[in-house]
C-alpha atoms as a PDB file:
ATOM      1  CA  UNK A   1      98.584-142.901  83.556  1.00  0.00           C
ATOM      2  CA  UNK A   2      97.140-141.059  80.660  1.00  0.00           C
ATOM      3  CA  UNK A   3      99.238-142.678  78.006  1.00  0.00           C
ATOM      4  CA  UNK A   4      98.668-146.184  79.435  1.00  0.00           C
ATOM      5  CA  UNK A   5      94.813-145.549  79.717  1.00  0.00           C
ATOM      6  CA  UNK A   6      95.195-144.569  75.922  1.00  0.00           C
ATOM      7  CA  UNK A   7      96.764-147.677  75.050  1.00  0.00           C
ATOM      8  CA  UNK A   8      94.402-149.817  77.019  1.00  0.00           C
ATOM      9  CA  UNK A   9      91.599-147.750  74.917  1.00  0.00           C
ATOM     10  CA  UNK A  10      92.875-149.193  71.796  1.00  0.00           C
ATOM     11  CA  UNK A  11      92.992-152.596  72.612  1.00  0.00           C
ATOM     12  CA  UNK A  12      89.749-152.486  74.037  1.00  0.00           C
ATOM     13  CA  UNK A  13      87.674-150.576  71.540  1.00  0.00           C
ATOM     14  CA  UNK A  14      89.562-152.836  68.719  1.00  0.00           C
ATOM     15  CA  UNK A  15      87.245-156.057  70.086  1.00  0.00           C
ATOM     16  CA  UNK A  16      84.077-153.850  68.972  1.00  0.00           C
ATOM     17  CA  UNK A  17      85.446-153.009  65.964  1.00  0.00           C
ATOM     18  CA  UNK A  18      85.665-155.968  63.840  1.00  0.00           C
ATOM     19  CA  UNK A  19      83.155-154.530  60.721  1.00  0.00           C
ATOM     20  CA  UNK A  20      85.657-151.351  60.519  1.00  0.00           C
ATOM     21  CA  UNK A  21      86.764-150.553  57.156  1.00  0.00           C
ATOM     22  CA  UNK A  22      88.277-146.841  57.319  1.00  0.00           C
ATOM     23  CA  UNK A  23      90.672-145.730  59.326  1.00  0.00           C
ATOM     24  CA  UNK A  24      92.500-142.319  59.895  1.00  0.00           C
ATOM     25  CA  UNK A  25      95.548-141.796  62.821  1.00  0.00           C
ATOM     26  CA  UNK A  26      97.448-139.535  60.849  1.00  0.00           C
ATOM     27  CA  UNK A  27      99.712-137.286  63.438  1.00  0.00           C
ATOM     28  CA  UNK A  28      98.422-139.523  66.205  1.00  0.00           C
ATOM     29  CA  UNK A  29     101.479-141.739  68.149  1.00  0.00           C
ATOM     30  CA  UNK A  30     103.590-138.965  69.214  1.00  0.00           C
ATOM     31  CA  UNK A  31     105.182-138.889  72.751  1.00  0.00           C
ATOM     32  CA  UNK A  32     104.435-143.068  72.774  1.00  0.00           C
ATOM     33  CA  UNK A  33     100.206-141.947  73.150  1.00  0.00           C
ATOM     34  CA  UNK A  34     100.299-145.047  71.257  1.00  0.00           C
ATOM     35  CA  UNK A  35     101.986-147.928  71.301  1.00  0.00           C
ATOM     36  CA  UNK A  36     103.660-150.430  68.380  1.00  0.00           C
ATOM     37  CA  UNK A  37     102.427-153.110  70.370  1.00  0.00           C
ATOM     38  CA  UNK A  38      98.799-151.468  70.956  1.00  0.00           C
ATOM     39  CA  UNK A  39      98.656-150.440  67.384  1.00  0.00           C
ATOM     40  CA  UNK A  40      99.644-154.548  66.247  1.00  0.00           C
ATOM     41  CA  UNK A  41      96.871-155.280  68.613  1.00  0.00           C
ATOM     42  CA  UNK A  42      94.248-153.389  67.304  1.00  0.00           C
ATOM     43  CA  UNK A  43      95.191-154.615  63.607  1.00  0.00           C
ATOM     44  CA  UNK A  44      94.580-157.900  64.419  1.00  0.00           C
ATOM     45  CA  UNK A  45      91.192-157.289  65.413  1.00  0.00           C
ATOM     46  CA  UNK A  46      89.828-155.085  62.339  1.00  0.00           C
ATOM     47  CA  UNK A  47      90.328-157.725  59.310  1.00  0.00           C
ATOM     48  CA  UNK A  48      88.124-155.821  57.190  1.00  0.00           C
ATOM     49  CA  UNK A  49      89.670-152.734  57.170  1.00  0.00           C
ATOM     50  CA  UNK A  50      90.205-151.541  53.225  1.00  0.00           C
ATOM     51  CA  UNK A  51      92.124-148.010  54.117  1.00  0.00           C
ATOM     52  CA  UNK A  52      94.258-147.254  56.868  1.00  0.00           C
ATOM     53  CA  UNK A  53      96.483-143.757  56.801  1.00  0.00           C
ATOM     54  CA  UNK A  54      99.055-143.767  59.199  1.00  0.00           C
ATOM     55  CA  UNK A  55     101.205-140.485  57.953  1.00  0.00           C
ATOM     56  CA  UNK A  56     103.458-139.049  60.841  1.00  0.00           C
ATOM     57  CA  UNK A  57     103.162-141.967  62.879  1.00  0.00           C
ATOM     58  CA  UNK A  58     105.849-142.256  65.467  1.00  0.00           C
ATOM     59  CA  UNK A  59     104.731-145.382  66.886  1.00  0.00           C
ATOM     60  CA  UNK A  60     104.793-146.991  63.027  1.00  0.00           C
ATOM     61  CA  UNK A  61     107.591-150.100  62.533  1.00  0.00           C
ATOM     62  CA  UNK A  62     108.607-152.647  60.525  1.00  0.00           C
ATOM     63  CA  UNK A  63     106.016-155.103  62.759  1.00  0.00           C
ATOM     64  CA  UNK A  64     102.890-153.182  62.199  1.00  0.00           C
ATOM     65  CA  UNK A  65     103.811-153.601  58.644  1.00  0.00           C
ATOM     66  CA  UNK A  66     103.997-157.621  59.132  1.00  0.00           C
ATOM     67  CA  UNK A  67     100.571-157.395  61.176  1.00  0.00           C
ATOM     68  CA  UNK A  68      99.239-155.405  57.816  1.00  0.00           C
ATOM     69  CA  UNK A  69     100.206-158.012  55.847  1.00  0.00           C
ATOM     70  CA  UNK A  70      99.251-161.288  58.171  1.00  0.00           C
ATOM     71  CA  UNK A  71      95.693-159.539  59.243  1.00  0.00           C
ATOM     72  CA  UNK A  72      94.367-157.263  56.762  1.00  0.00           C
ATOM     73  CA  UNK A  73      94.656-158.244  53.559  1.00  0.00           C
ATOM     74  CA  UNK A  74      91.718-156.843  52.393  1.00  0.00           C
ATOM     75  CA  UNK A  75      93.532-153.473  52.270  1.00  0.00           C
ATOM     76  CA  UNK A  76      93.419-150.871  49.180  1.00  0.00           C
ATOM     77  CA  UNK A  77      94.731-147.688  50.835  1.00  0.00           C
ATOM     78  CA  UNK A  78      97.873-147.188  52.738  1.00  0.00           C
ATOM     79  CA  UNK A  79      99.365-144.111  53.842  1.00  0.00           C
ATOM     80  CA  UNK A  80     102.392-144.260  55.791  1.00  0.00           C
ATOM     81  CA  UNK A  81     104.489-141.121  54.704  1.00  0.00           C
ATOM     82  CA  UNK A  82     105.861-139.137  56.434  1.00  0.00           C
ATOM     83  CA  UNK A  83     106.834-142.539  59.020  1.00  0.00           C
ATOM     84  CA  UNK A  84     110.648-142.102  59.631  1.00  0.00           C
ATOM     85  CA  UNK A  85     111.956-141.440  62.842  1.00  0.00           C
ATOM     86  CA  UNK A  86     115.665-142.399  61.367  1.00  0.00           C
ATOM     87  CA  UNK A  87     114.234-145.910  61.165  1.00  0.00           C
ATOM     88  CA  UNK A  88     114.362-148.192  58.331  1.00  0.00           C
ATOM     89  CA  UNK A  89     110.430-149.604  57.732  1.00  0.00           C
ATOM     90  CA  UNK A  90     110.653-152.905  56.399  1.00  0.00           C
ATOM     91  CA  UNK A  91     108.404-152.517  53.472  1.00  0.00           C
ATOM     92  CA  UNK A  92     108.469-156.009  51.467  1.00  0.00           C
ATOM     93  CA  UNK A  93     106.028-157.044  53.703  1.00  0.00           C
ATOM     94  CA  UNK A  94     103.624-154.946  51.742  1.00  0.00           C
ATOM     95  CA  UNK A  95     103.849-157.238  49.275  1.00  0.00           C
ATOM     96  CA  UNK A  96     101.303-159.666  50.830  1.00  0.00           C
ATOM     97  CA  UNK A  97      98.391-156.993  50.471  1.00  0.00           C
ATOM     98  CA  UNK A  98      97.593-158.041  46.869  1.00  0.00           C
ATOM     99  CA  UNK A  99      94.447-155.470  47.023  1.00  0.00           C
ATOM    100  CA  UNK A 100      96.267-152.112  47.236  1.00  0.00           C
ATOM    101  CA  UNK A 101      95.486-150.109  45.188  1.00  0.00           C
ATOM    102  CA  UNK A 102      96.747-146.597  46.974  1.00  0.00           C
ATOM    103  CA  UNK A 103     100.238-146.582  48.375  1.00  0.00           C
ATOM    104  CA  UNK A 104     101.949-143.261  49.853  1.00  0.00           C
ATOM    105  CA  UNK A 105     105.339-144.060  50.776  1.00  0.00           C
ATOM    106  CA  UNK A 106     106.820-140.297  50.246  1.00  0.00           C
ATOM    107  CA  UNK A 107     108.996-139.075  52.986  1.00  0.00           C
ATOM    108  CA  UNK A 108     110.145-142.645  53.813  1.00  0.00           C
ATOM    109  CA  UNK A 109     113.457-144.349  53.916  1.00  0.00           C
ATOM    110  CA  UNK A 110     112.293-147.364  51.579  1.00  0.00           C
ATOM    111  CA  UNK A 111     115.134-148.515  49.083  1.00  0.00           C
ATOM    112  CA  UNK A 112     115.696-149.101  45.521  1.00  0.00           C
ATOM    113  CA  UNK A 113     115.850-152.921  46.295  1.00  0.00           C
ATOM    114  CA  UNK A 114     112.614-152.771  48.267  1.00  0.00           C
ATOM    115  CA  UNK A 115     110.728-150.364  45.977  1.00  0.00           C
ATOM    116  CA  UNK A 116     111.365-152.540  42.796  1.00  0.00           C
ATOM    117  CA  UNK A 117     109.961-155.911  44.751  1.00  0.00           C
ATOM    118  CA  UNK A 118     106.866-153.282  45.694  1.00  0.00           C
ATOM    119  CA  UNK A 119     106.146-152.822  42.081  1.00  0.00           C
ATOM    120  CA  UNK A 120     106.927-156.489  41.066  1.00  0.00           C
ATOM    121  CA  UNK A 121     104.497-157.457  43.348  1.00  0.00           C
ATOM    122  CA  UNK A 122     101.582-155.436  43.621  1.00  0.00           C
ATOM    123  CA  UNK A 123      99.950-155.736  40.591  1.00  0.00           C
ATOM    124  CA  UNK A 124      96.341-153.523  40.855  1.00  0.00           C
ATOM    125  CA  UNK A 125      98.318-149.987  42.570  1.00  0.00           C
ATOM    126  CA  UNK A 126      96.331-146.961  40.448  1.00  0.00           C
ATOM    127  CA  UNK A 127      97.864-144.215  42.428  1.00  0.00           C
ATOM    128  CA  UNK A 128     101.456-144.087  43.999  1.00  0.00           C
ATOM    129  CA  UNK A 129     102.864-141.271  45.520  1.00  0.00           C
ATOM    130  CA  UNK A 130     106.574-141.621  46.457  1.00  0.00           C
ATOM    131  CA  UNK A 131     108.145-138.431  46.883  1.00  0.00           C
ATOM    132  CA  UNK A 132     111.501-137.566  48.625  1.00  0.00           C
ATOM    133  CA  UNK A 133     113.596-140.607  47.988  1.00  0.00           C
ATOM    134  CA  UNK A 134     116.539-140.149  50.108  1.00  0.00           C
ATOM    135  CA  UNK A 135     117.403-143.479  49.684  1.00  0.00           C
ATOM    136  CA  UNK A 136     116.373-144.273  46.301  1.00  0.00           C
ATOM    137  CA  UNK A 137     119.889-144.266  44.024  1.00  0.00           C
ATOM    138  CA  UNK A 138     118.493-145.574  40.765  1.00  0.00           C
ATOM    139  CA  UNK A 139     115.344-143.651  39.996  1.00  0.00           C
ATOM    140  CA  UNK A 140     115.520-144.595  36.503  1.00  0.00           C
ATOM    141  CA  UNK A 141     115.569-147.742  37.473  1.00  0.00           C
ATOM    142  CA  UNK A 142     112.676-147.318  39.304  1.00  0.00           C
ATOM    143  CA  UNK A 143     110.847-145.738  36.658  1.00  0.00           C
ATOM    144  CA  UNK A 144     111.472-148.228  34.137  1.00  0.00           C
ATOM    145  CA  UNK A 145     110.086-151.213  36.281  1.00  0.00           C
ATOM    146  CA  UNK A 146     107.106-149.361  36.065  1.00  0.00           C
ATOM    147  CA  UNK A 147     107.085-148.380  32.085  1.00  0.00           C
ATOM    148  CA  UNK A 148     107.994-151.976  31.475  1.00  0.00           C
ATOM    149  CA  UNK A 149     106.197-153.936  34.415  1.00  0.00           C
ATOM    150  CA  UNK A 150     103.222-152.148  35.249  1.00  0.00           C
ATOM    151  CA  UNK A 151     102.219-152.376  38.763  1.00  0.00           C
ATOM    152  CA  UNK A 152      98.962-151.440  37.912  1.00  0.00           C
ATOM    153  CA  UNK A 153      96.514-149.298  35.898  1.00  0.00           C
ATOM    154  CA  UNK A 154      98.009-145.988  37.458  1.00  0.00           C
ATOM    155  CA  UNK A 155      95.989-143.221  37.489  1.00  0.00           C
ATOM    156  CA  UNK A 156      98.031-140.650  39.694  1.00  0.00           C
ATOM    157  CA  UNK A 157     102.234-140.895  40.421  1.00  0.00           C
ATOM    158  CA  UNK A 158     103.546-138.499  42.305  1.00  0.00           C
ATOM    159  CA  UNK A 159     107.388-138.280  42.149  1.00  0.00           C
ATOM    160  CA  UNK A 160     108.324-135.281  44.050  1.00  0.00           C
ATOM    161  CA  UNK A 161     111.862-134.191  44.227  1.00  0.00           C
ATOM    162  CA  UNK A 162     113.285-136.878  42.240  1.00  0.00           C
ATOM    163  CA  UNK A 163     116.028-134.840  40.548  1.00  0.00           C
ATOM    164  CA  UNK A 164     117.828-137.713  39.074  1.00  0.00           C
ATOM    165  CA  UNK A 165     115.352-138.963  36.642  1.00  0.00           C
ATOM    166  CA  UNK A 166     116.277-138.748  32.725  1.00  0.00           C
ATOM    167  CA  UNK A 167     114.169-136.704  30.773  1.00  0.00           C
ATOM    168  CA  UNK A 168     114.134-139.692  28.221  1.00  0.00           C
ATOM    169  CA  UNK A 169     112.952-142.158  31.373  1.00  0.00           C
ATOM    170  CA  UNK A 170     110.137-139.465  31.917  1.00  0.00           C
ATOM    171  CA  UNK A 171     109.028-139.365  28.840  1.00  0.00           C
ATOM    172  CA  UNK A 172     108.857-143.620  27.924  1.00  0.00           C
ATOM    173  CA  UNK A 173     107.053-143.952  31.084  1.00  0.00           C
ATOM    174  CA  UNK A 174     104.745-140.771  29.869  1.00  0.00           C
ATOM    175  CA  UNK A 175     104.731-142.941  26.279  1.00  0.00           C
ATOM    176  CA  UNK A 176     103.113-146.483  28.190  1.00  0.00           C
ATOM    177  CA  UNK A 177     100.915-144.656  30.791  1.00  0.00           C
ATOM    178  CA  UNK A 178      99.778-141.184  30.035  1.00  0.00           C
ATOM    179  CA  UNK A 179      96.475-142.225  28.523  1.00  0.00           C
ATOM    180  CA  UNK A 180      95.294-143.244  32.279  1.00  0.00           C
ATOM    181  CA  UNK A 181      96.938-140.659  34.205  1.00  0.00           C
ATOM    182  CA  UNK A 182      94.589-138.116  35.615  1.00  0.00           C
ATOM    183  CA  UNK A 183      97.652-136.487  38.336  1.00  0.00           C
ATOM    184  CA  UNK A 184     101.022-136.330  37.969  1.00  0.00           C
ATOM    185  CA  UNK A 185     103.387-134.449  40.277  1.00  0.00           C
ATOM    186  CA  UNK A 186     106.904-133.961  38.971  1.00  0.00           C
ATOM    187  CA  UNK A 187     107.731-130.988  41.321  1.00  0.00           C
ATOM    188  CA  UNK A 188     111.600-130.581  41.550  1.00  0.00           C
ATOM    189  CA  UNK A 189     112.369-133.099  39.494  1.00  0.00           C
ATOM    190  CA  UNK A 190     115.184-130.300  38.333  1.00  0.00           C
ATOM    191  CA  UNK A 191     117.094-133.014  35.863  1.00  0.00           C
ATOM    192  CA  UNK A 192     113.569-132.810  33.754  1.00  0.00           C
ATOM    193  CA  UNK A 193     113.005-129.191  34.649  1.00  0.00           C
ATOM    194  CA  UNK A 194     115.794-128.372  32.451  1.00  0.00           C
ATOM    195  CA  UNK A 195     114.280-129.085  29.311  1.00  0.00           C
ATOM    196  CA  UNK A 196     110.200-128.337  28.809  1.00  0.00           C
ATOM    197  CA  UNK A 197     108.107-131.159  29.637  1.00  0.00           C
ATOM    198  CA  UNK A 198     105.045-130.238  28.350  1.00  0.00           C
ATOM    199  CA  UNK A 199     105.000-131.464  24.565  1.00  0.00           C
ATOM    200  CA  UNK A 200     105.413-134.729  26.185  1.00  0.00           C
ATOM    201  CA  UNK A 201     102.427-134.487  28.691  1.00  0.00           C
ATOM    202  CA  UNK A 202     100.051-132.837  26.606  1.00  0.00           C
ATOM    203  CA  UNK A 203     100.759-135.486  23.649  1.00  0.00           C
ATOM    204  CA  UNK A 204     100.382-138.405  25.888  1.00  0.00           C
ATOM    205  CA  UNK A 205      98.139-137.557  28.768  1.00  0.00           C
ATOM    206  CA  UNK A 206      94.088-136.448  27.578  1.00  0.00           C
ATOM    207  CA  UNK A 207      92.640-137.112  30.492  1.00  0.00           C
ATOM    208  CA  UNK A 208      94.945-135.172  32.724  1.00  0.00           C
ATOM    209  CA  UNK A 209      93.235-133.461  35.701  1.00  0.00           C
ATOM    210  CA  UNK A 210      96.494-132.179  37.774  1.00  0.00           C
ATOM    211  CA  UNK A 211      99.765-131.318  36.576  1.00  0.00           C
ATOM    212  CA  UNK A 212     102.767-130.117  39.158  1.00  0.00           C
ATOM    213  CA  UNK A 213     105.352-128.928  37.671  1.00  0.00           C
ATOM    214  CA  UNK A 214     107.614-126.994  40.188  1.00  0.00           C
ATOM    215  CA  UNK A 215     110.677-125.370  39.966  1.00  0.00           C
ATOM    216  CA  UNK A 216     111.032-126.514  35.892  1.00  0.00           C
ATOM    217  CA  UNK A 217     112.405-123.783  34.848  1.00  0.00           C
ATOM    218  CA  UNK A 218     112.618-124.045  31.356  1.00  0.00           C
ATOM    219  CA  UNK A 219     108.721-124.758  30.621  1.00  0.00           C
ATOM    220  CA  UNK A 220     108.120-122.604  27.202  1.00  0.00           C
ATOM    221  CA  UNK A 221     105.323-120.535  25.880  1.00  0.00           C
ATOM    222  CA  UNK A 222     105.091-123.294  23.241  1.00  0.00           C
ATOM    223  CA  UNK A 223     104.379-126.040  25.823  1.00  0.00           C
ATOM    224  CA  UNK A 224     101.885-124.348  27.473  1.00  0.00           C
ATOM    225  CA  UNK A 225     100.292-123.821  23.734  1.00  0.00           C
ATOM    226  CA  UNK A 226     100.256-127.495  23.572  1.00  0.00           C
ATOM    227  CA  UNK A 227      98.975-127.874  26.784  1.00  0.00           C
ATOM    228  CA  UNK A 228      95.830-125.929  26.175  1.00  0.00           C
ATOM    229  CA  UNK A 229      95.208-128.563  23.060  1.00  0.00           C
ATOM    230  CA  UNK A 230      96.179-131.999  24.478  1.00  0.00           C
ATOM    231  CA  UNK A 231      94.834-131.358  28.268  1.00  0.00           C
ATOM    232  CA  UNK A 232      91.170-129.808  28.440  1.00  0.00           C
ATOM    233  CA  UNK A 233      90.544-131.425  31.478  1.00  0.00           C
ATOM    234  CA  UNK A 234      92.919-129.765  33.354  1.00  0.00           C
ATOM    235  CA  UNK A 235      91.466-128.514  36.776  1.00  0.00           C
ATOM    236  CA  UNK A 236      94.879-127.839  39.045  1.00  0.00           C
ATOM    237  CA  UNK A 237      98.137-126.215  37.132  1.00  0.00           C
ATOM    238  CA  UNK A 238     101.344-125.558  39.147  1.00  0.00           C
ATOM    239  CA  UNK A 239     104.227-124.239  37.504  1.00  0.00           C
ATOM    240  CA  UNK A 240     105.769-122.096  40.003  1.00  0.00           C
ATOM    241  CA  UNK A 241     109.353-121.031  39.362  1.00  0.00           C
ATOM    242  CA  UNK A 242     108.843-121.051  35.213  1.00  0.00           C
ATOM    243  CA  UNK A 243     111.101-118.444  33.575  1.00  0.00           C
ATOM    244  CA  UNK A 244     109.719-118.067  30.758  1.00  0.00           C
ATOM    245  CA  UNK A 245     106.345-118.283  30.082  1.00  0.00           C
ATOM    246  CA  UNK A 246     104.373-115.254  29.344  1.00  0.00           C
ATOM    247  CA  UNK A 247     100.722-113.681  30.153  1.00  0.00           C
ATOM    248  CA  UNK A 248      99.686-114.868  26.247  1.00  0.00           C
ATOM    249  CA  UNK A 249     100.283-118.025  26.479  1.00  0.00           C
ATOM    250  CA  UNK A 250      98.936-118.189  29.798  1.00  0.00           C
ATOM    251  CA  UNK A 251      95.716-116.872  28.588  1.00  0.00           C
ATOM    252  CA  UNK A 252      95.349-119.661  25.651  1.00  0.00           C
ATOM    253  CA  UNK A 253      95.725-121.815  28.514  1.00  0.00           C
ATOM    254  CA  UNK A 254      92.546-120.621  30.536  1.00  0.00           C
ATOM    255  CA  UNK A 255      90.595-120.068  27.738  1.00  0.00           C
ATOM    256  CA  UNK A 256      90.786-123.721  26.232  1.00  0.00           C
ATOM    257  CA  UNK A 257      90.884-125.498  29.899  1.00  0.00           C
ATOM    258  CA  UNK A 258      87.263-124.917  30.733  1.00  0.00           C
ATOM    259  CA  UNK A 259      87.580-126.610  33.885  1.00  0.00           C
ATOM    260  CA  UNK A 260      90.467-125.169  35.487  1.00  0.00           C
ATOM    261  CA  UNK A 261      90.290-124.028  39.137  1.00  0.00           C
ATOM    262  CA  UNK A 262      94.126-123.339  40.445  1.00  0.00           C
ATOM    263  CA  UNK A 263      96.780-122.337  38.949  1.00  0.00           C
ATOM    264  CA  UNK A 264     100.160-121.271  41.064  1.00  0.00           C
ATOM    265  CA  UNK A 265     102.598-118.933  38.726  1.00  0.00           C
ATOM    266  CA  UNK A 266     104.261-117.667  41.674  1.00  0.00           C
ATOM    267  CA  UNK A 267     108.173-116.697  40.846  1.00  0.00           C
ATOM    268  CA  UNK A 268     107.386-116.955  37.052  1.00  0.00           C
ATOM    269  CA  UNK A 269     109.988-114.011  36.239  1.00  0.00           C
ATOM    270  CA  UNK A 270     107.929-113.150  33.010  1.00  0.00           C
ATOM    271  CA  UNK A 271     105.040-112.508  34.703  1.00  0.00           C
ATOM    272  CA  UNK A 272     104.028-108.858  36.530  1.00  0.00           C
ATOM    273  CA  UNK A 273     101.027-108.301  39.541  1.00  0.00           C
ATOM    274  CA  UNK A 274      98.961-106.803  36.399  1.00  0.00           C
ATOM    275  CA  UNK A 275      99.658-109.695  34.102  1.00  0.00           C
ATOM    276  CA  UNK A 276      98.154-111.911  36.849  1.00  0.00           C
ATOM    277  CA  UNK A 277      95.296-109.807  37.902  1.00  0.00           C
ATOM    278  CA  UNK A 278      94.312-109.659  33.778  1.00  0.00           C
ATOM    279  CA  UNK A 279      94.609-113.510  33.759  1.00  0.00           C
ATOM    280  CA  UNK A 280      92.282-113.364  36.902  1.00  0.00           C
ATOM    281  CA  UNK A 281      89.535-111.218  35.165  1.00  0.00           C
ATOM    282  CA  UNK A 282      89.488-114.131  32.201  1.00  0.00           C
ATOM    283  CA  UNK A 283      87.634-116.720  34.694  1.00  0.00           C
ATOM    284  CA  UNK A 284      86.374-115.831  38.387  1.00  0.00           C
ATOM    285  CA  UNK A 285      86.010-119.511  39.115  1.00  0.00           C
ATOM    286  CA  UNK A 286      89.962-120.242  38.808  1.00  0.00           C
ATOM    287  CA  UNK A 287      92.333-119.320  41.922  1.00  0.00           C
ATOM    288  CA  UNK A 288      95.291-117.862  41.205  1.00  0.00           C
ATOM    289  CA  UNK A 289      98.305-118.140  43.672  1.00  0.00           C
ATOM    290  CA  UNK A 290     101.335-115.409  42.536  1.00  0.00           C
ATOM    291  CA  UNK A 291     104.251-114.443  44.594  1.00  0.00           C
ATOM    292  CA  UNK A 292     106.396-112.070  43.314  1.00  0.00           C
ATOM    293  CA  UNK A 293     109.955-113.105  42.192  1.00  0.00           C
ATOM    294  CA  UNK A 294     111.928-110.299  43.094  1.00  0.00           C
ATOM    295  CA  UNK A 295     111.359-111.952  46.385  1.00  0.00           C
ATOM    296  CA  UNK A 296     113.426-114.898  46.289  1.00  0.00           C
ATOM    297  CA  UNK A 297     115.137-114.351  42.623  1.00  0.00           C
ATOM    298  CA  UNK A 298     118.659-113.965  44.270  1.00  0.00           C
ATOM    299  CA  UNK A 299     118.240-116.814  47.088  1.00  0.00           C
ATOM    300  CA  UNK A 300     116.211-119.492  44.891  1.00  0.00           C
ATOM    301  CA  UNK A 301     116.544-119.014  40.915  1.00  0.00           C
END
């Protein structure tokens, strides 16, 4: 009774809601609450709707995709990670929302084939976040569409455990886009984190604001030097799991980055508790996450 009174909710309230432009039913749809059908329903009825964030969705298929595309093509941000169930979403029809300009497909089981249309197609994306490709075999491939087709003006990628890109792929793409990227996320991307990154963000990204940079375990003292020089605007720094950077290095960091508010050196095997509480006395405005790596150093690194 309740679940069908839920469903009969949506389709009702979606006749008043016609002007609605934002919408949020993230972790909403399990145990069938909500319907496919209820959720196509209600779709139909809100053509004005310009963001729509659907992450965890179990009731989320290929046909609420087609209703996206039919019914709101005024769209400009999408969230649907996290939307797998085992099934395979039928994402070209995203292609018909011309608008988008935030997509957030990580956590999905979208293709190589159908993530190279995406980027063919949608020509105004800024940020894309596309983490955990399980299914994505050519992540170069991806990468380059996007150095030498760009989807958009992208301000933010995230890229998440893709441990098969090329450090040379990294950096072209770094090369054509860093002057407009404000976040990039290249957490256990461990084919990069084998060489140190950073020369090649700090010379090619000034207006960075957050840089993740998980699990690279080779990120140098010298990198971080030339991070403190090429990103001042840096506000969120993760580089858990570095092996070798060092509390001086660290320090040029904090002092140049005026703006910085995180920073997560947790595992950093050069690092001790009174290294990171001196680094803490340097700016009382900037959190700073540490876990010891004695803790994990035989399991993890």
């Amino acid at each position: 009774w309740y679940q069908r009174r839920v469903r009969g909710s949506m389709i009702h309230i979606s006749k008043r809601c016609a002007a609605l432009q934002k919408l949020d039913l993230s972790w909403l749809g399990s145990n069938n609450q909500i319907s496919t059908p209820a959720l196509c329903t209600f779709l139909r009825n809100v053509p004005n709707i310009v963001e729509l964030r659907l992450s965890s969705c179990q009731m989320l298929a290929s046909s609420v995709l087609e209703t996206l595309a039919i019914y709101c093509s005024n769209l400009k941000v999408l969230d649907i990670s996290y939307c797998t169930n085992g099934l395979h979403l039928c994402v070209s029809w995203l292609t018909n929302l011309k608008k988008l300009q935030y997509l957030n497909i990580a956590h999905t089981l979208v293709t190589t084939s159908e993530l190279l249309c995406l980027l063919e197609k949608l020509n105004n994306l800024e940020w894309l976040l596309l983490g955990s490709p399980s299914l994505i075999a050519d992540q170069d491939a991806v990468i380059s569409s996007i150095t030498e087709n760009p989807c958009g003006l992208l301000k933010g990628i995230e890229l998440w455990y893709w441990d098969n890109i090329s450090f040379s792929c990294i950096s072209q793409f770094l090369h054509c886009h860093g002057q407009n990227i404000v976040e990039l996320d290249l957490g256990w991307c461990l084919n990069i984190g084998v060489h140190d990154i950073l020369p090649n963000v700090a010379g090619a990204c000034p207006n960075l604001v957050v840089l993740i940079l998980t699990a690279h375990h080779e990120t140098t003292d010298a990198g971080l030097l030339d991070l403190s020089k090429g990103c001042l605007l840096l506000e969120q720094l993760d580089l858990l799991g570095s092996r070798n950077i060092t509390y001086s290095a660290l320090k040029t960091v904090i002092m140049a980055c005026e703006n910085l508010k995180f920073l997560d050196v947790s595992y950093c095997a050069k690092l001790s508790v009174e290294d990171v509480a001196n680094l803490q006395i340097l700016s009382s405005s900037i959190s700073i996450k540490h876990v010891e790596t004695y803790l994990l150093r035989s399991k993890i690194f």
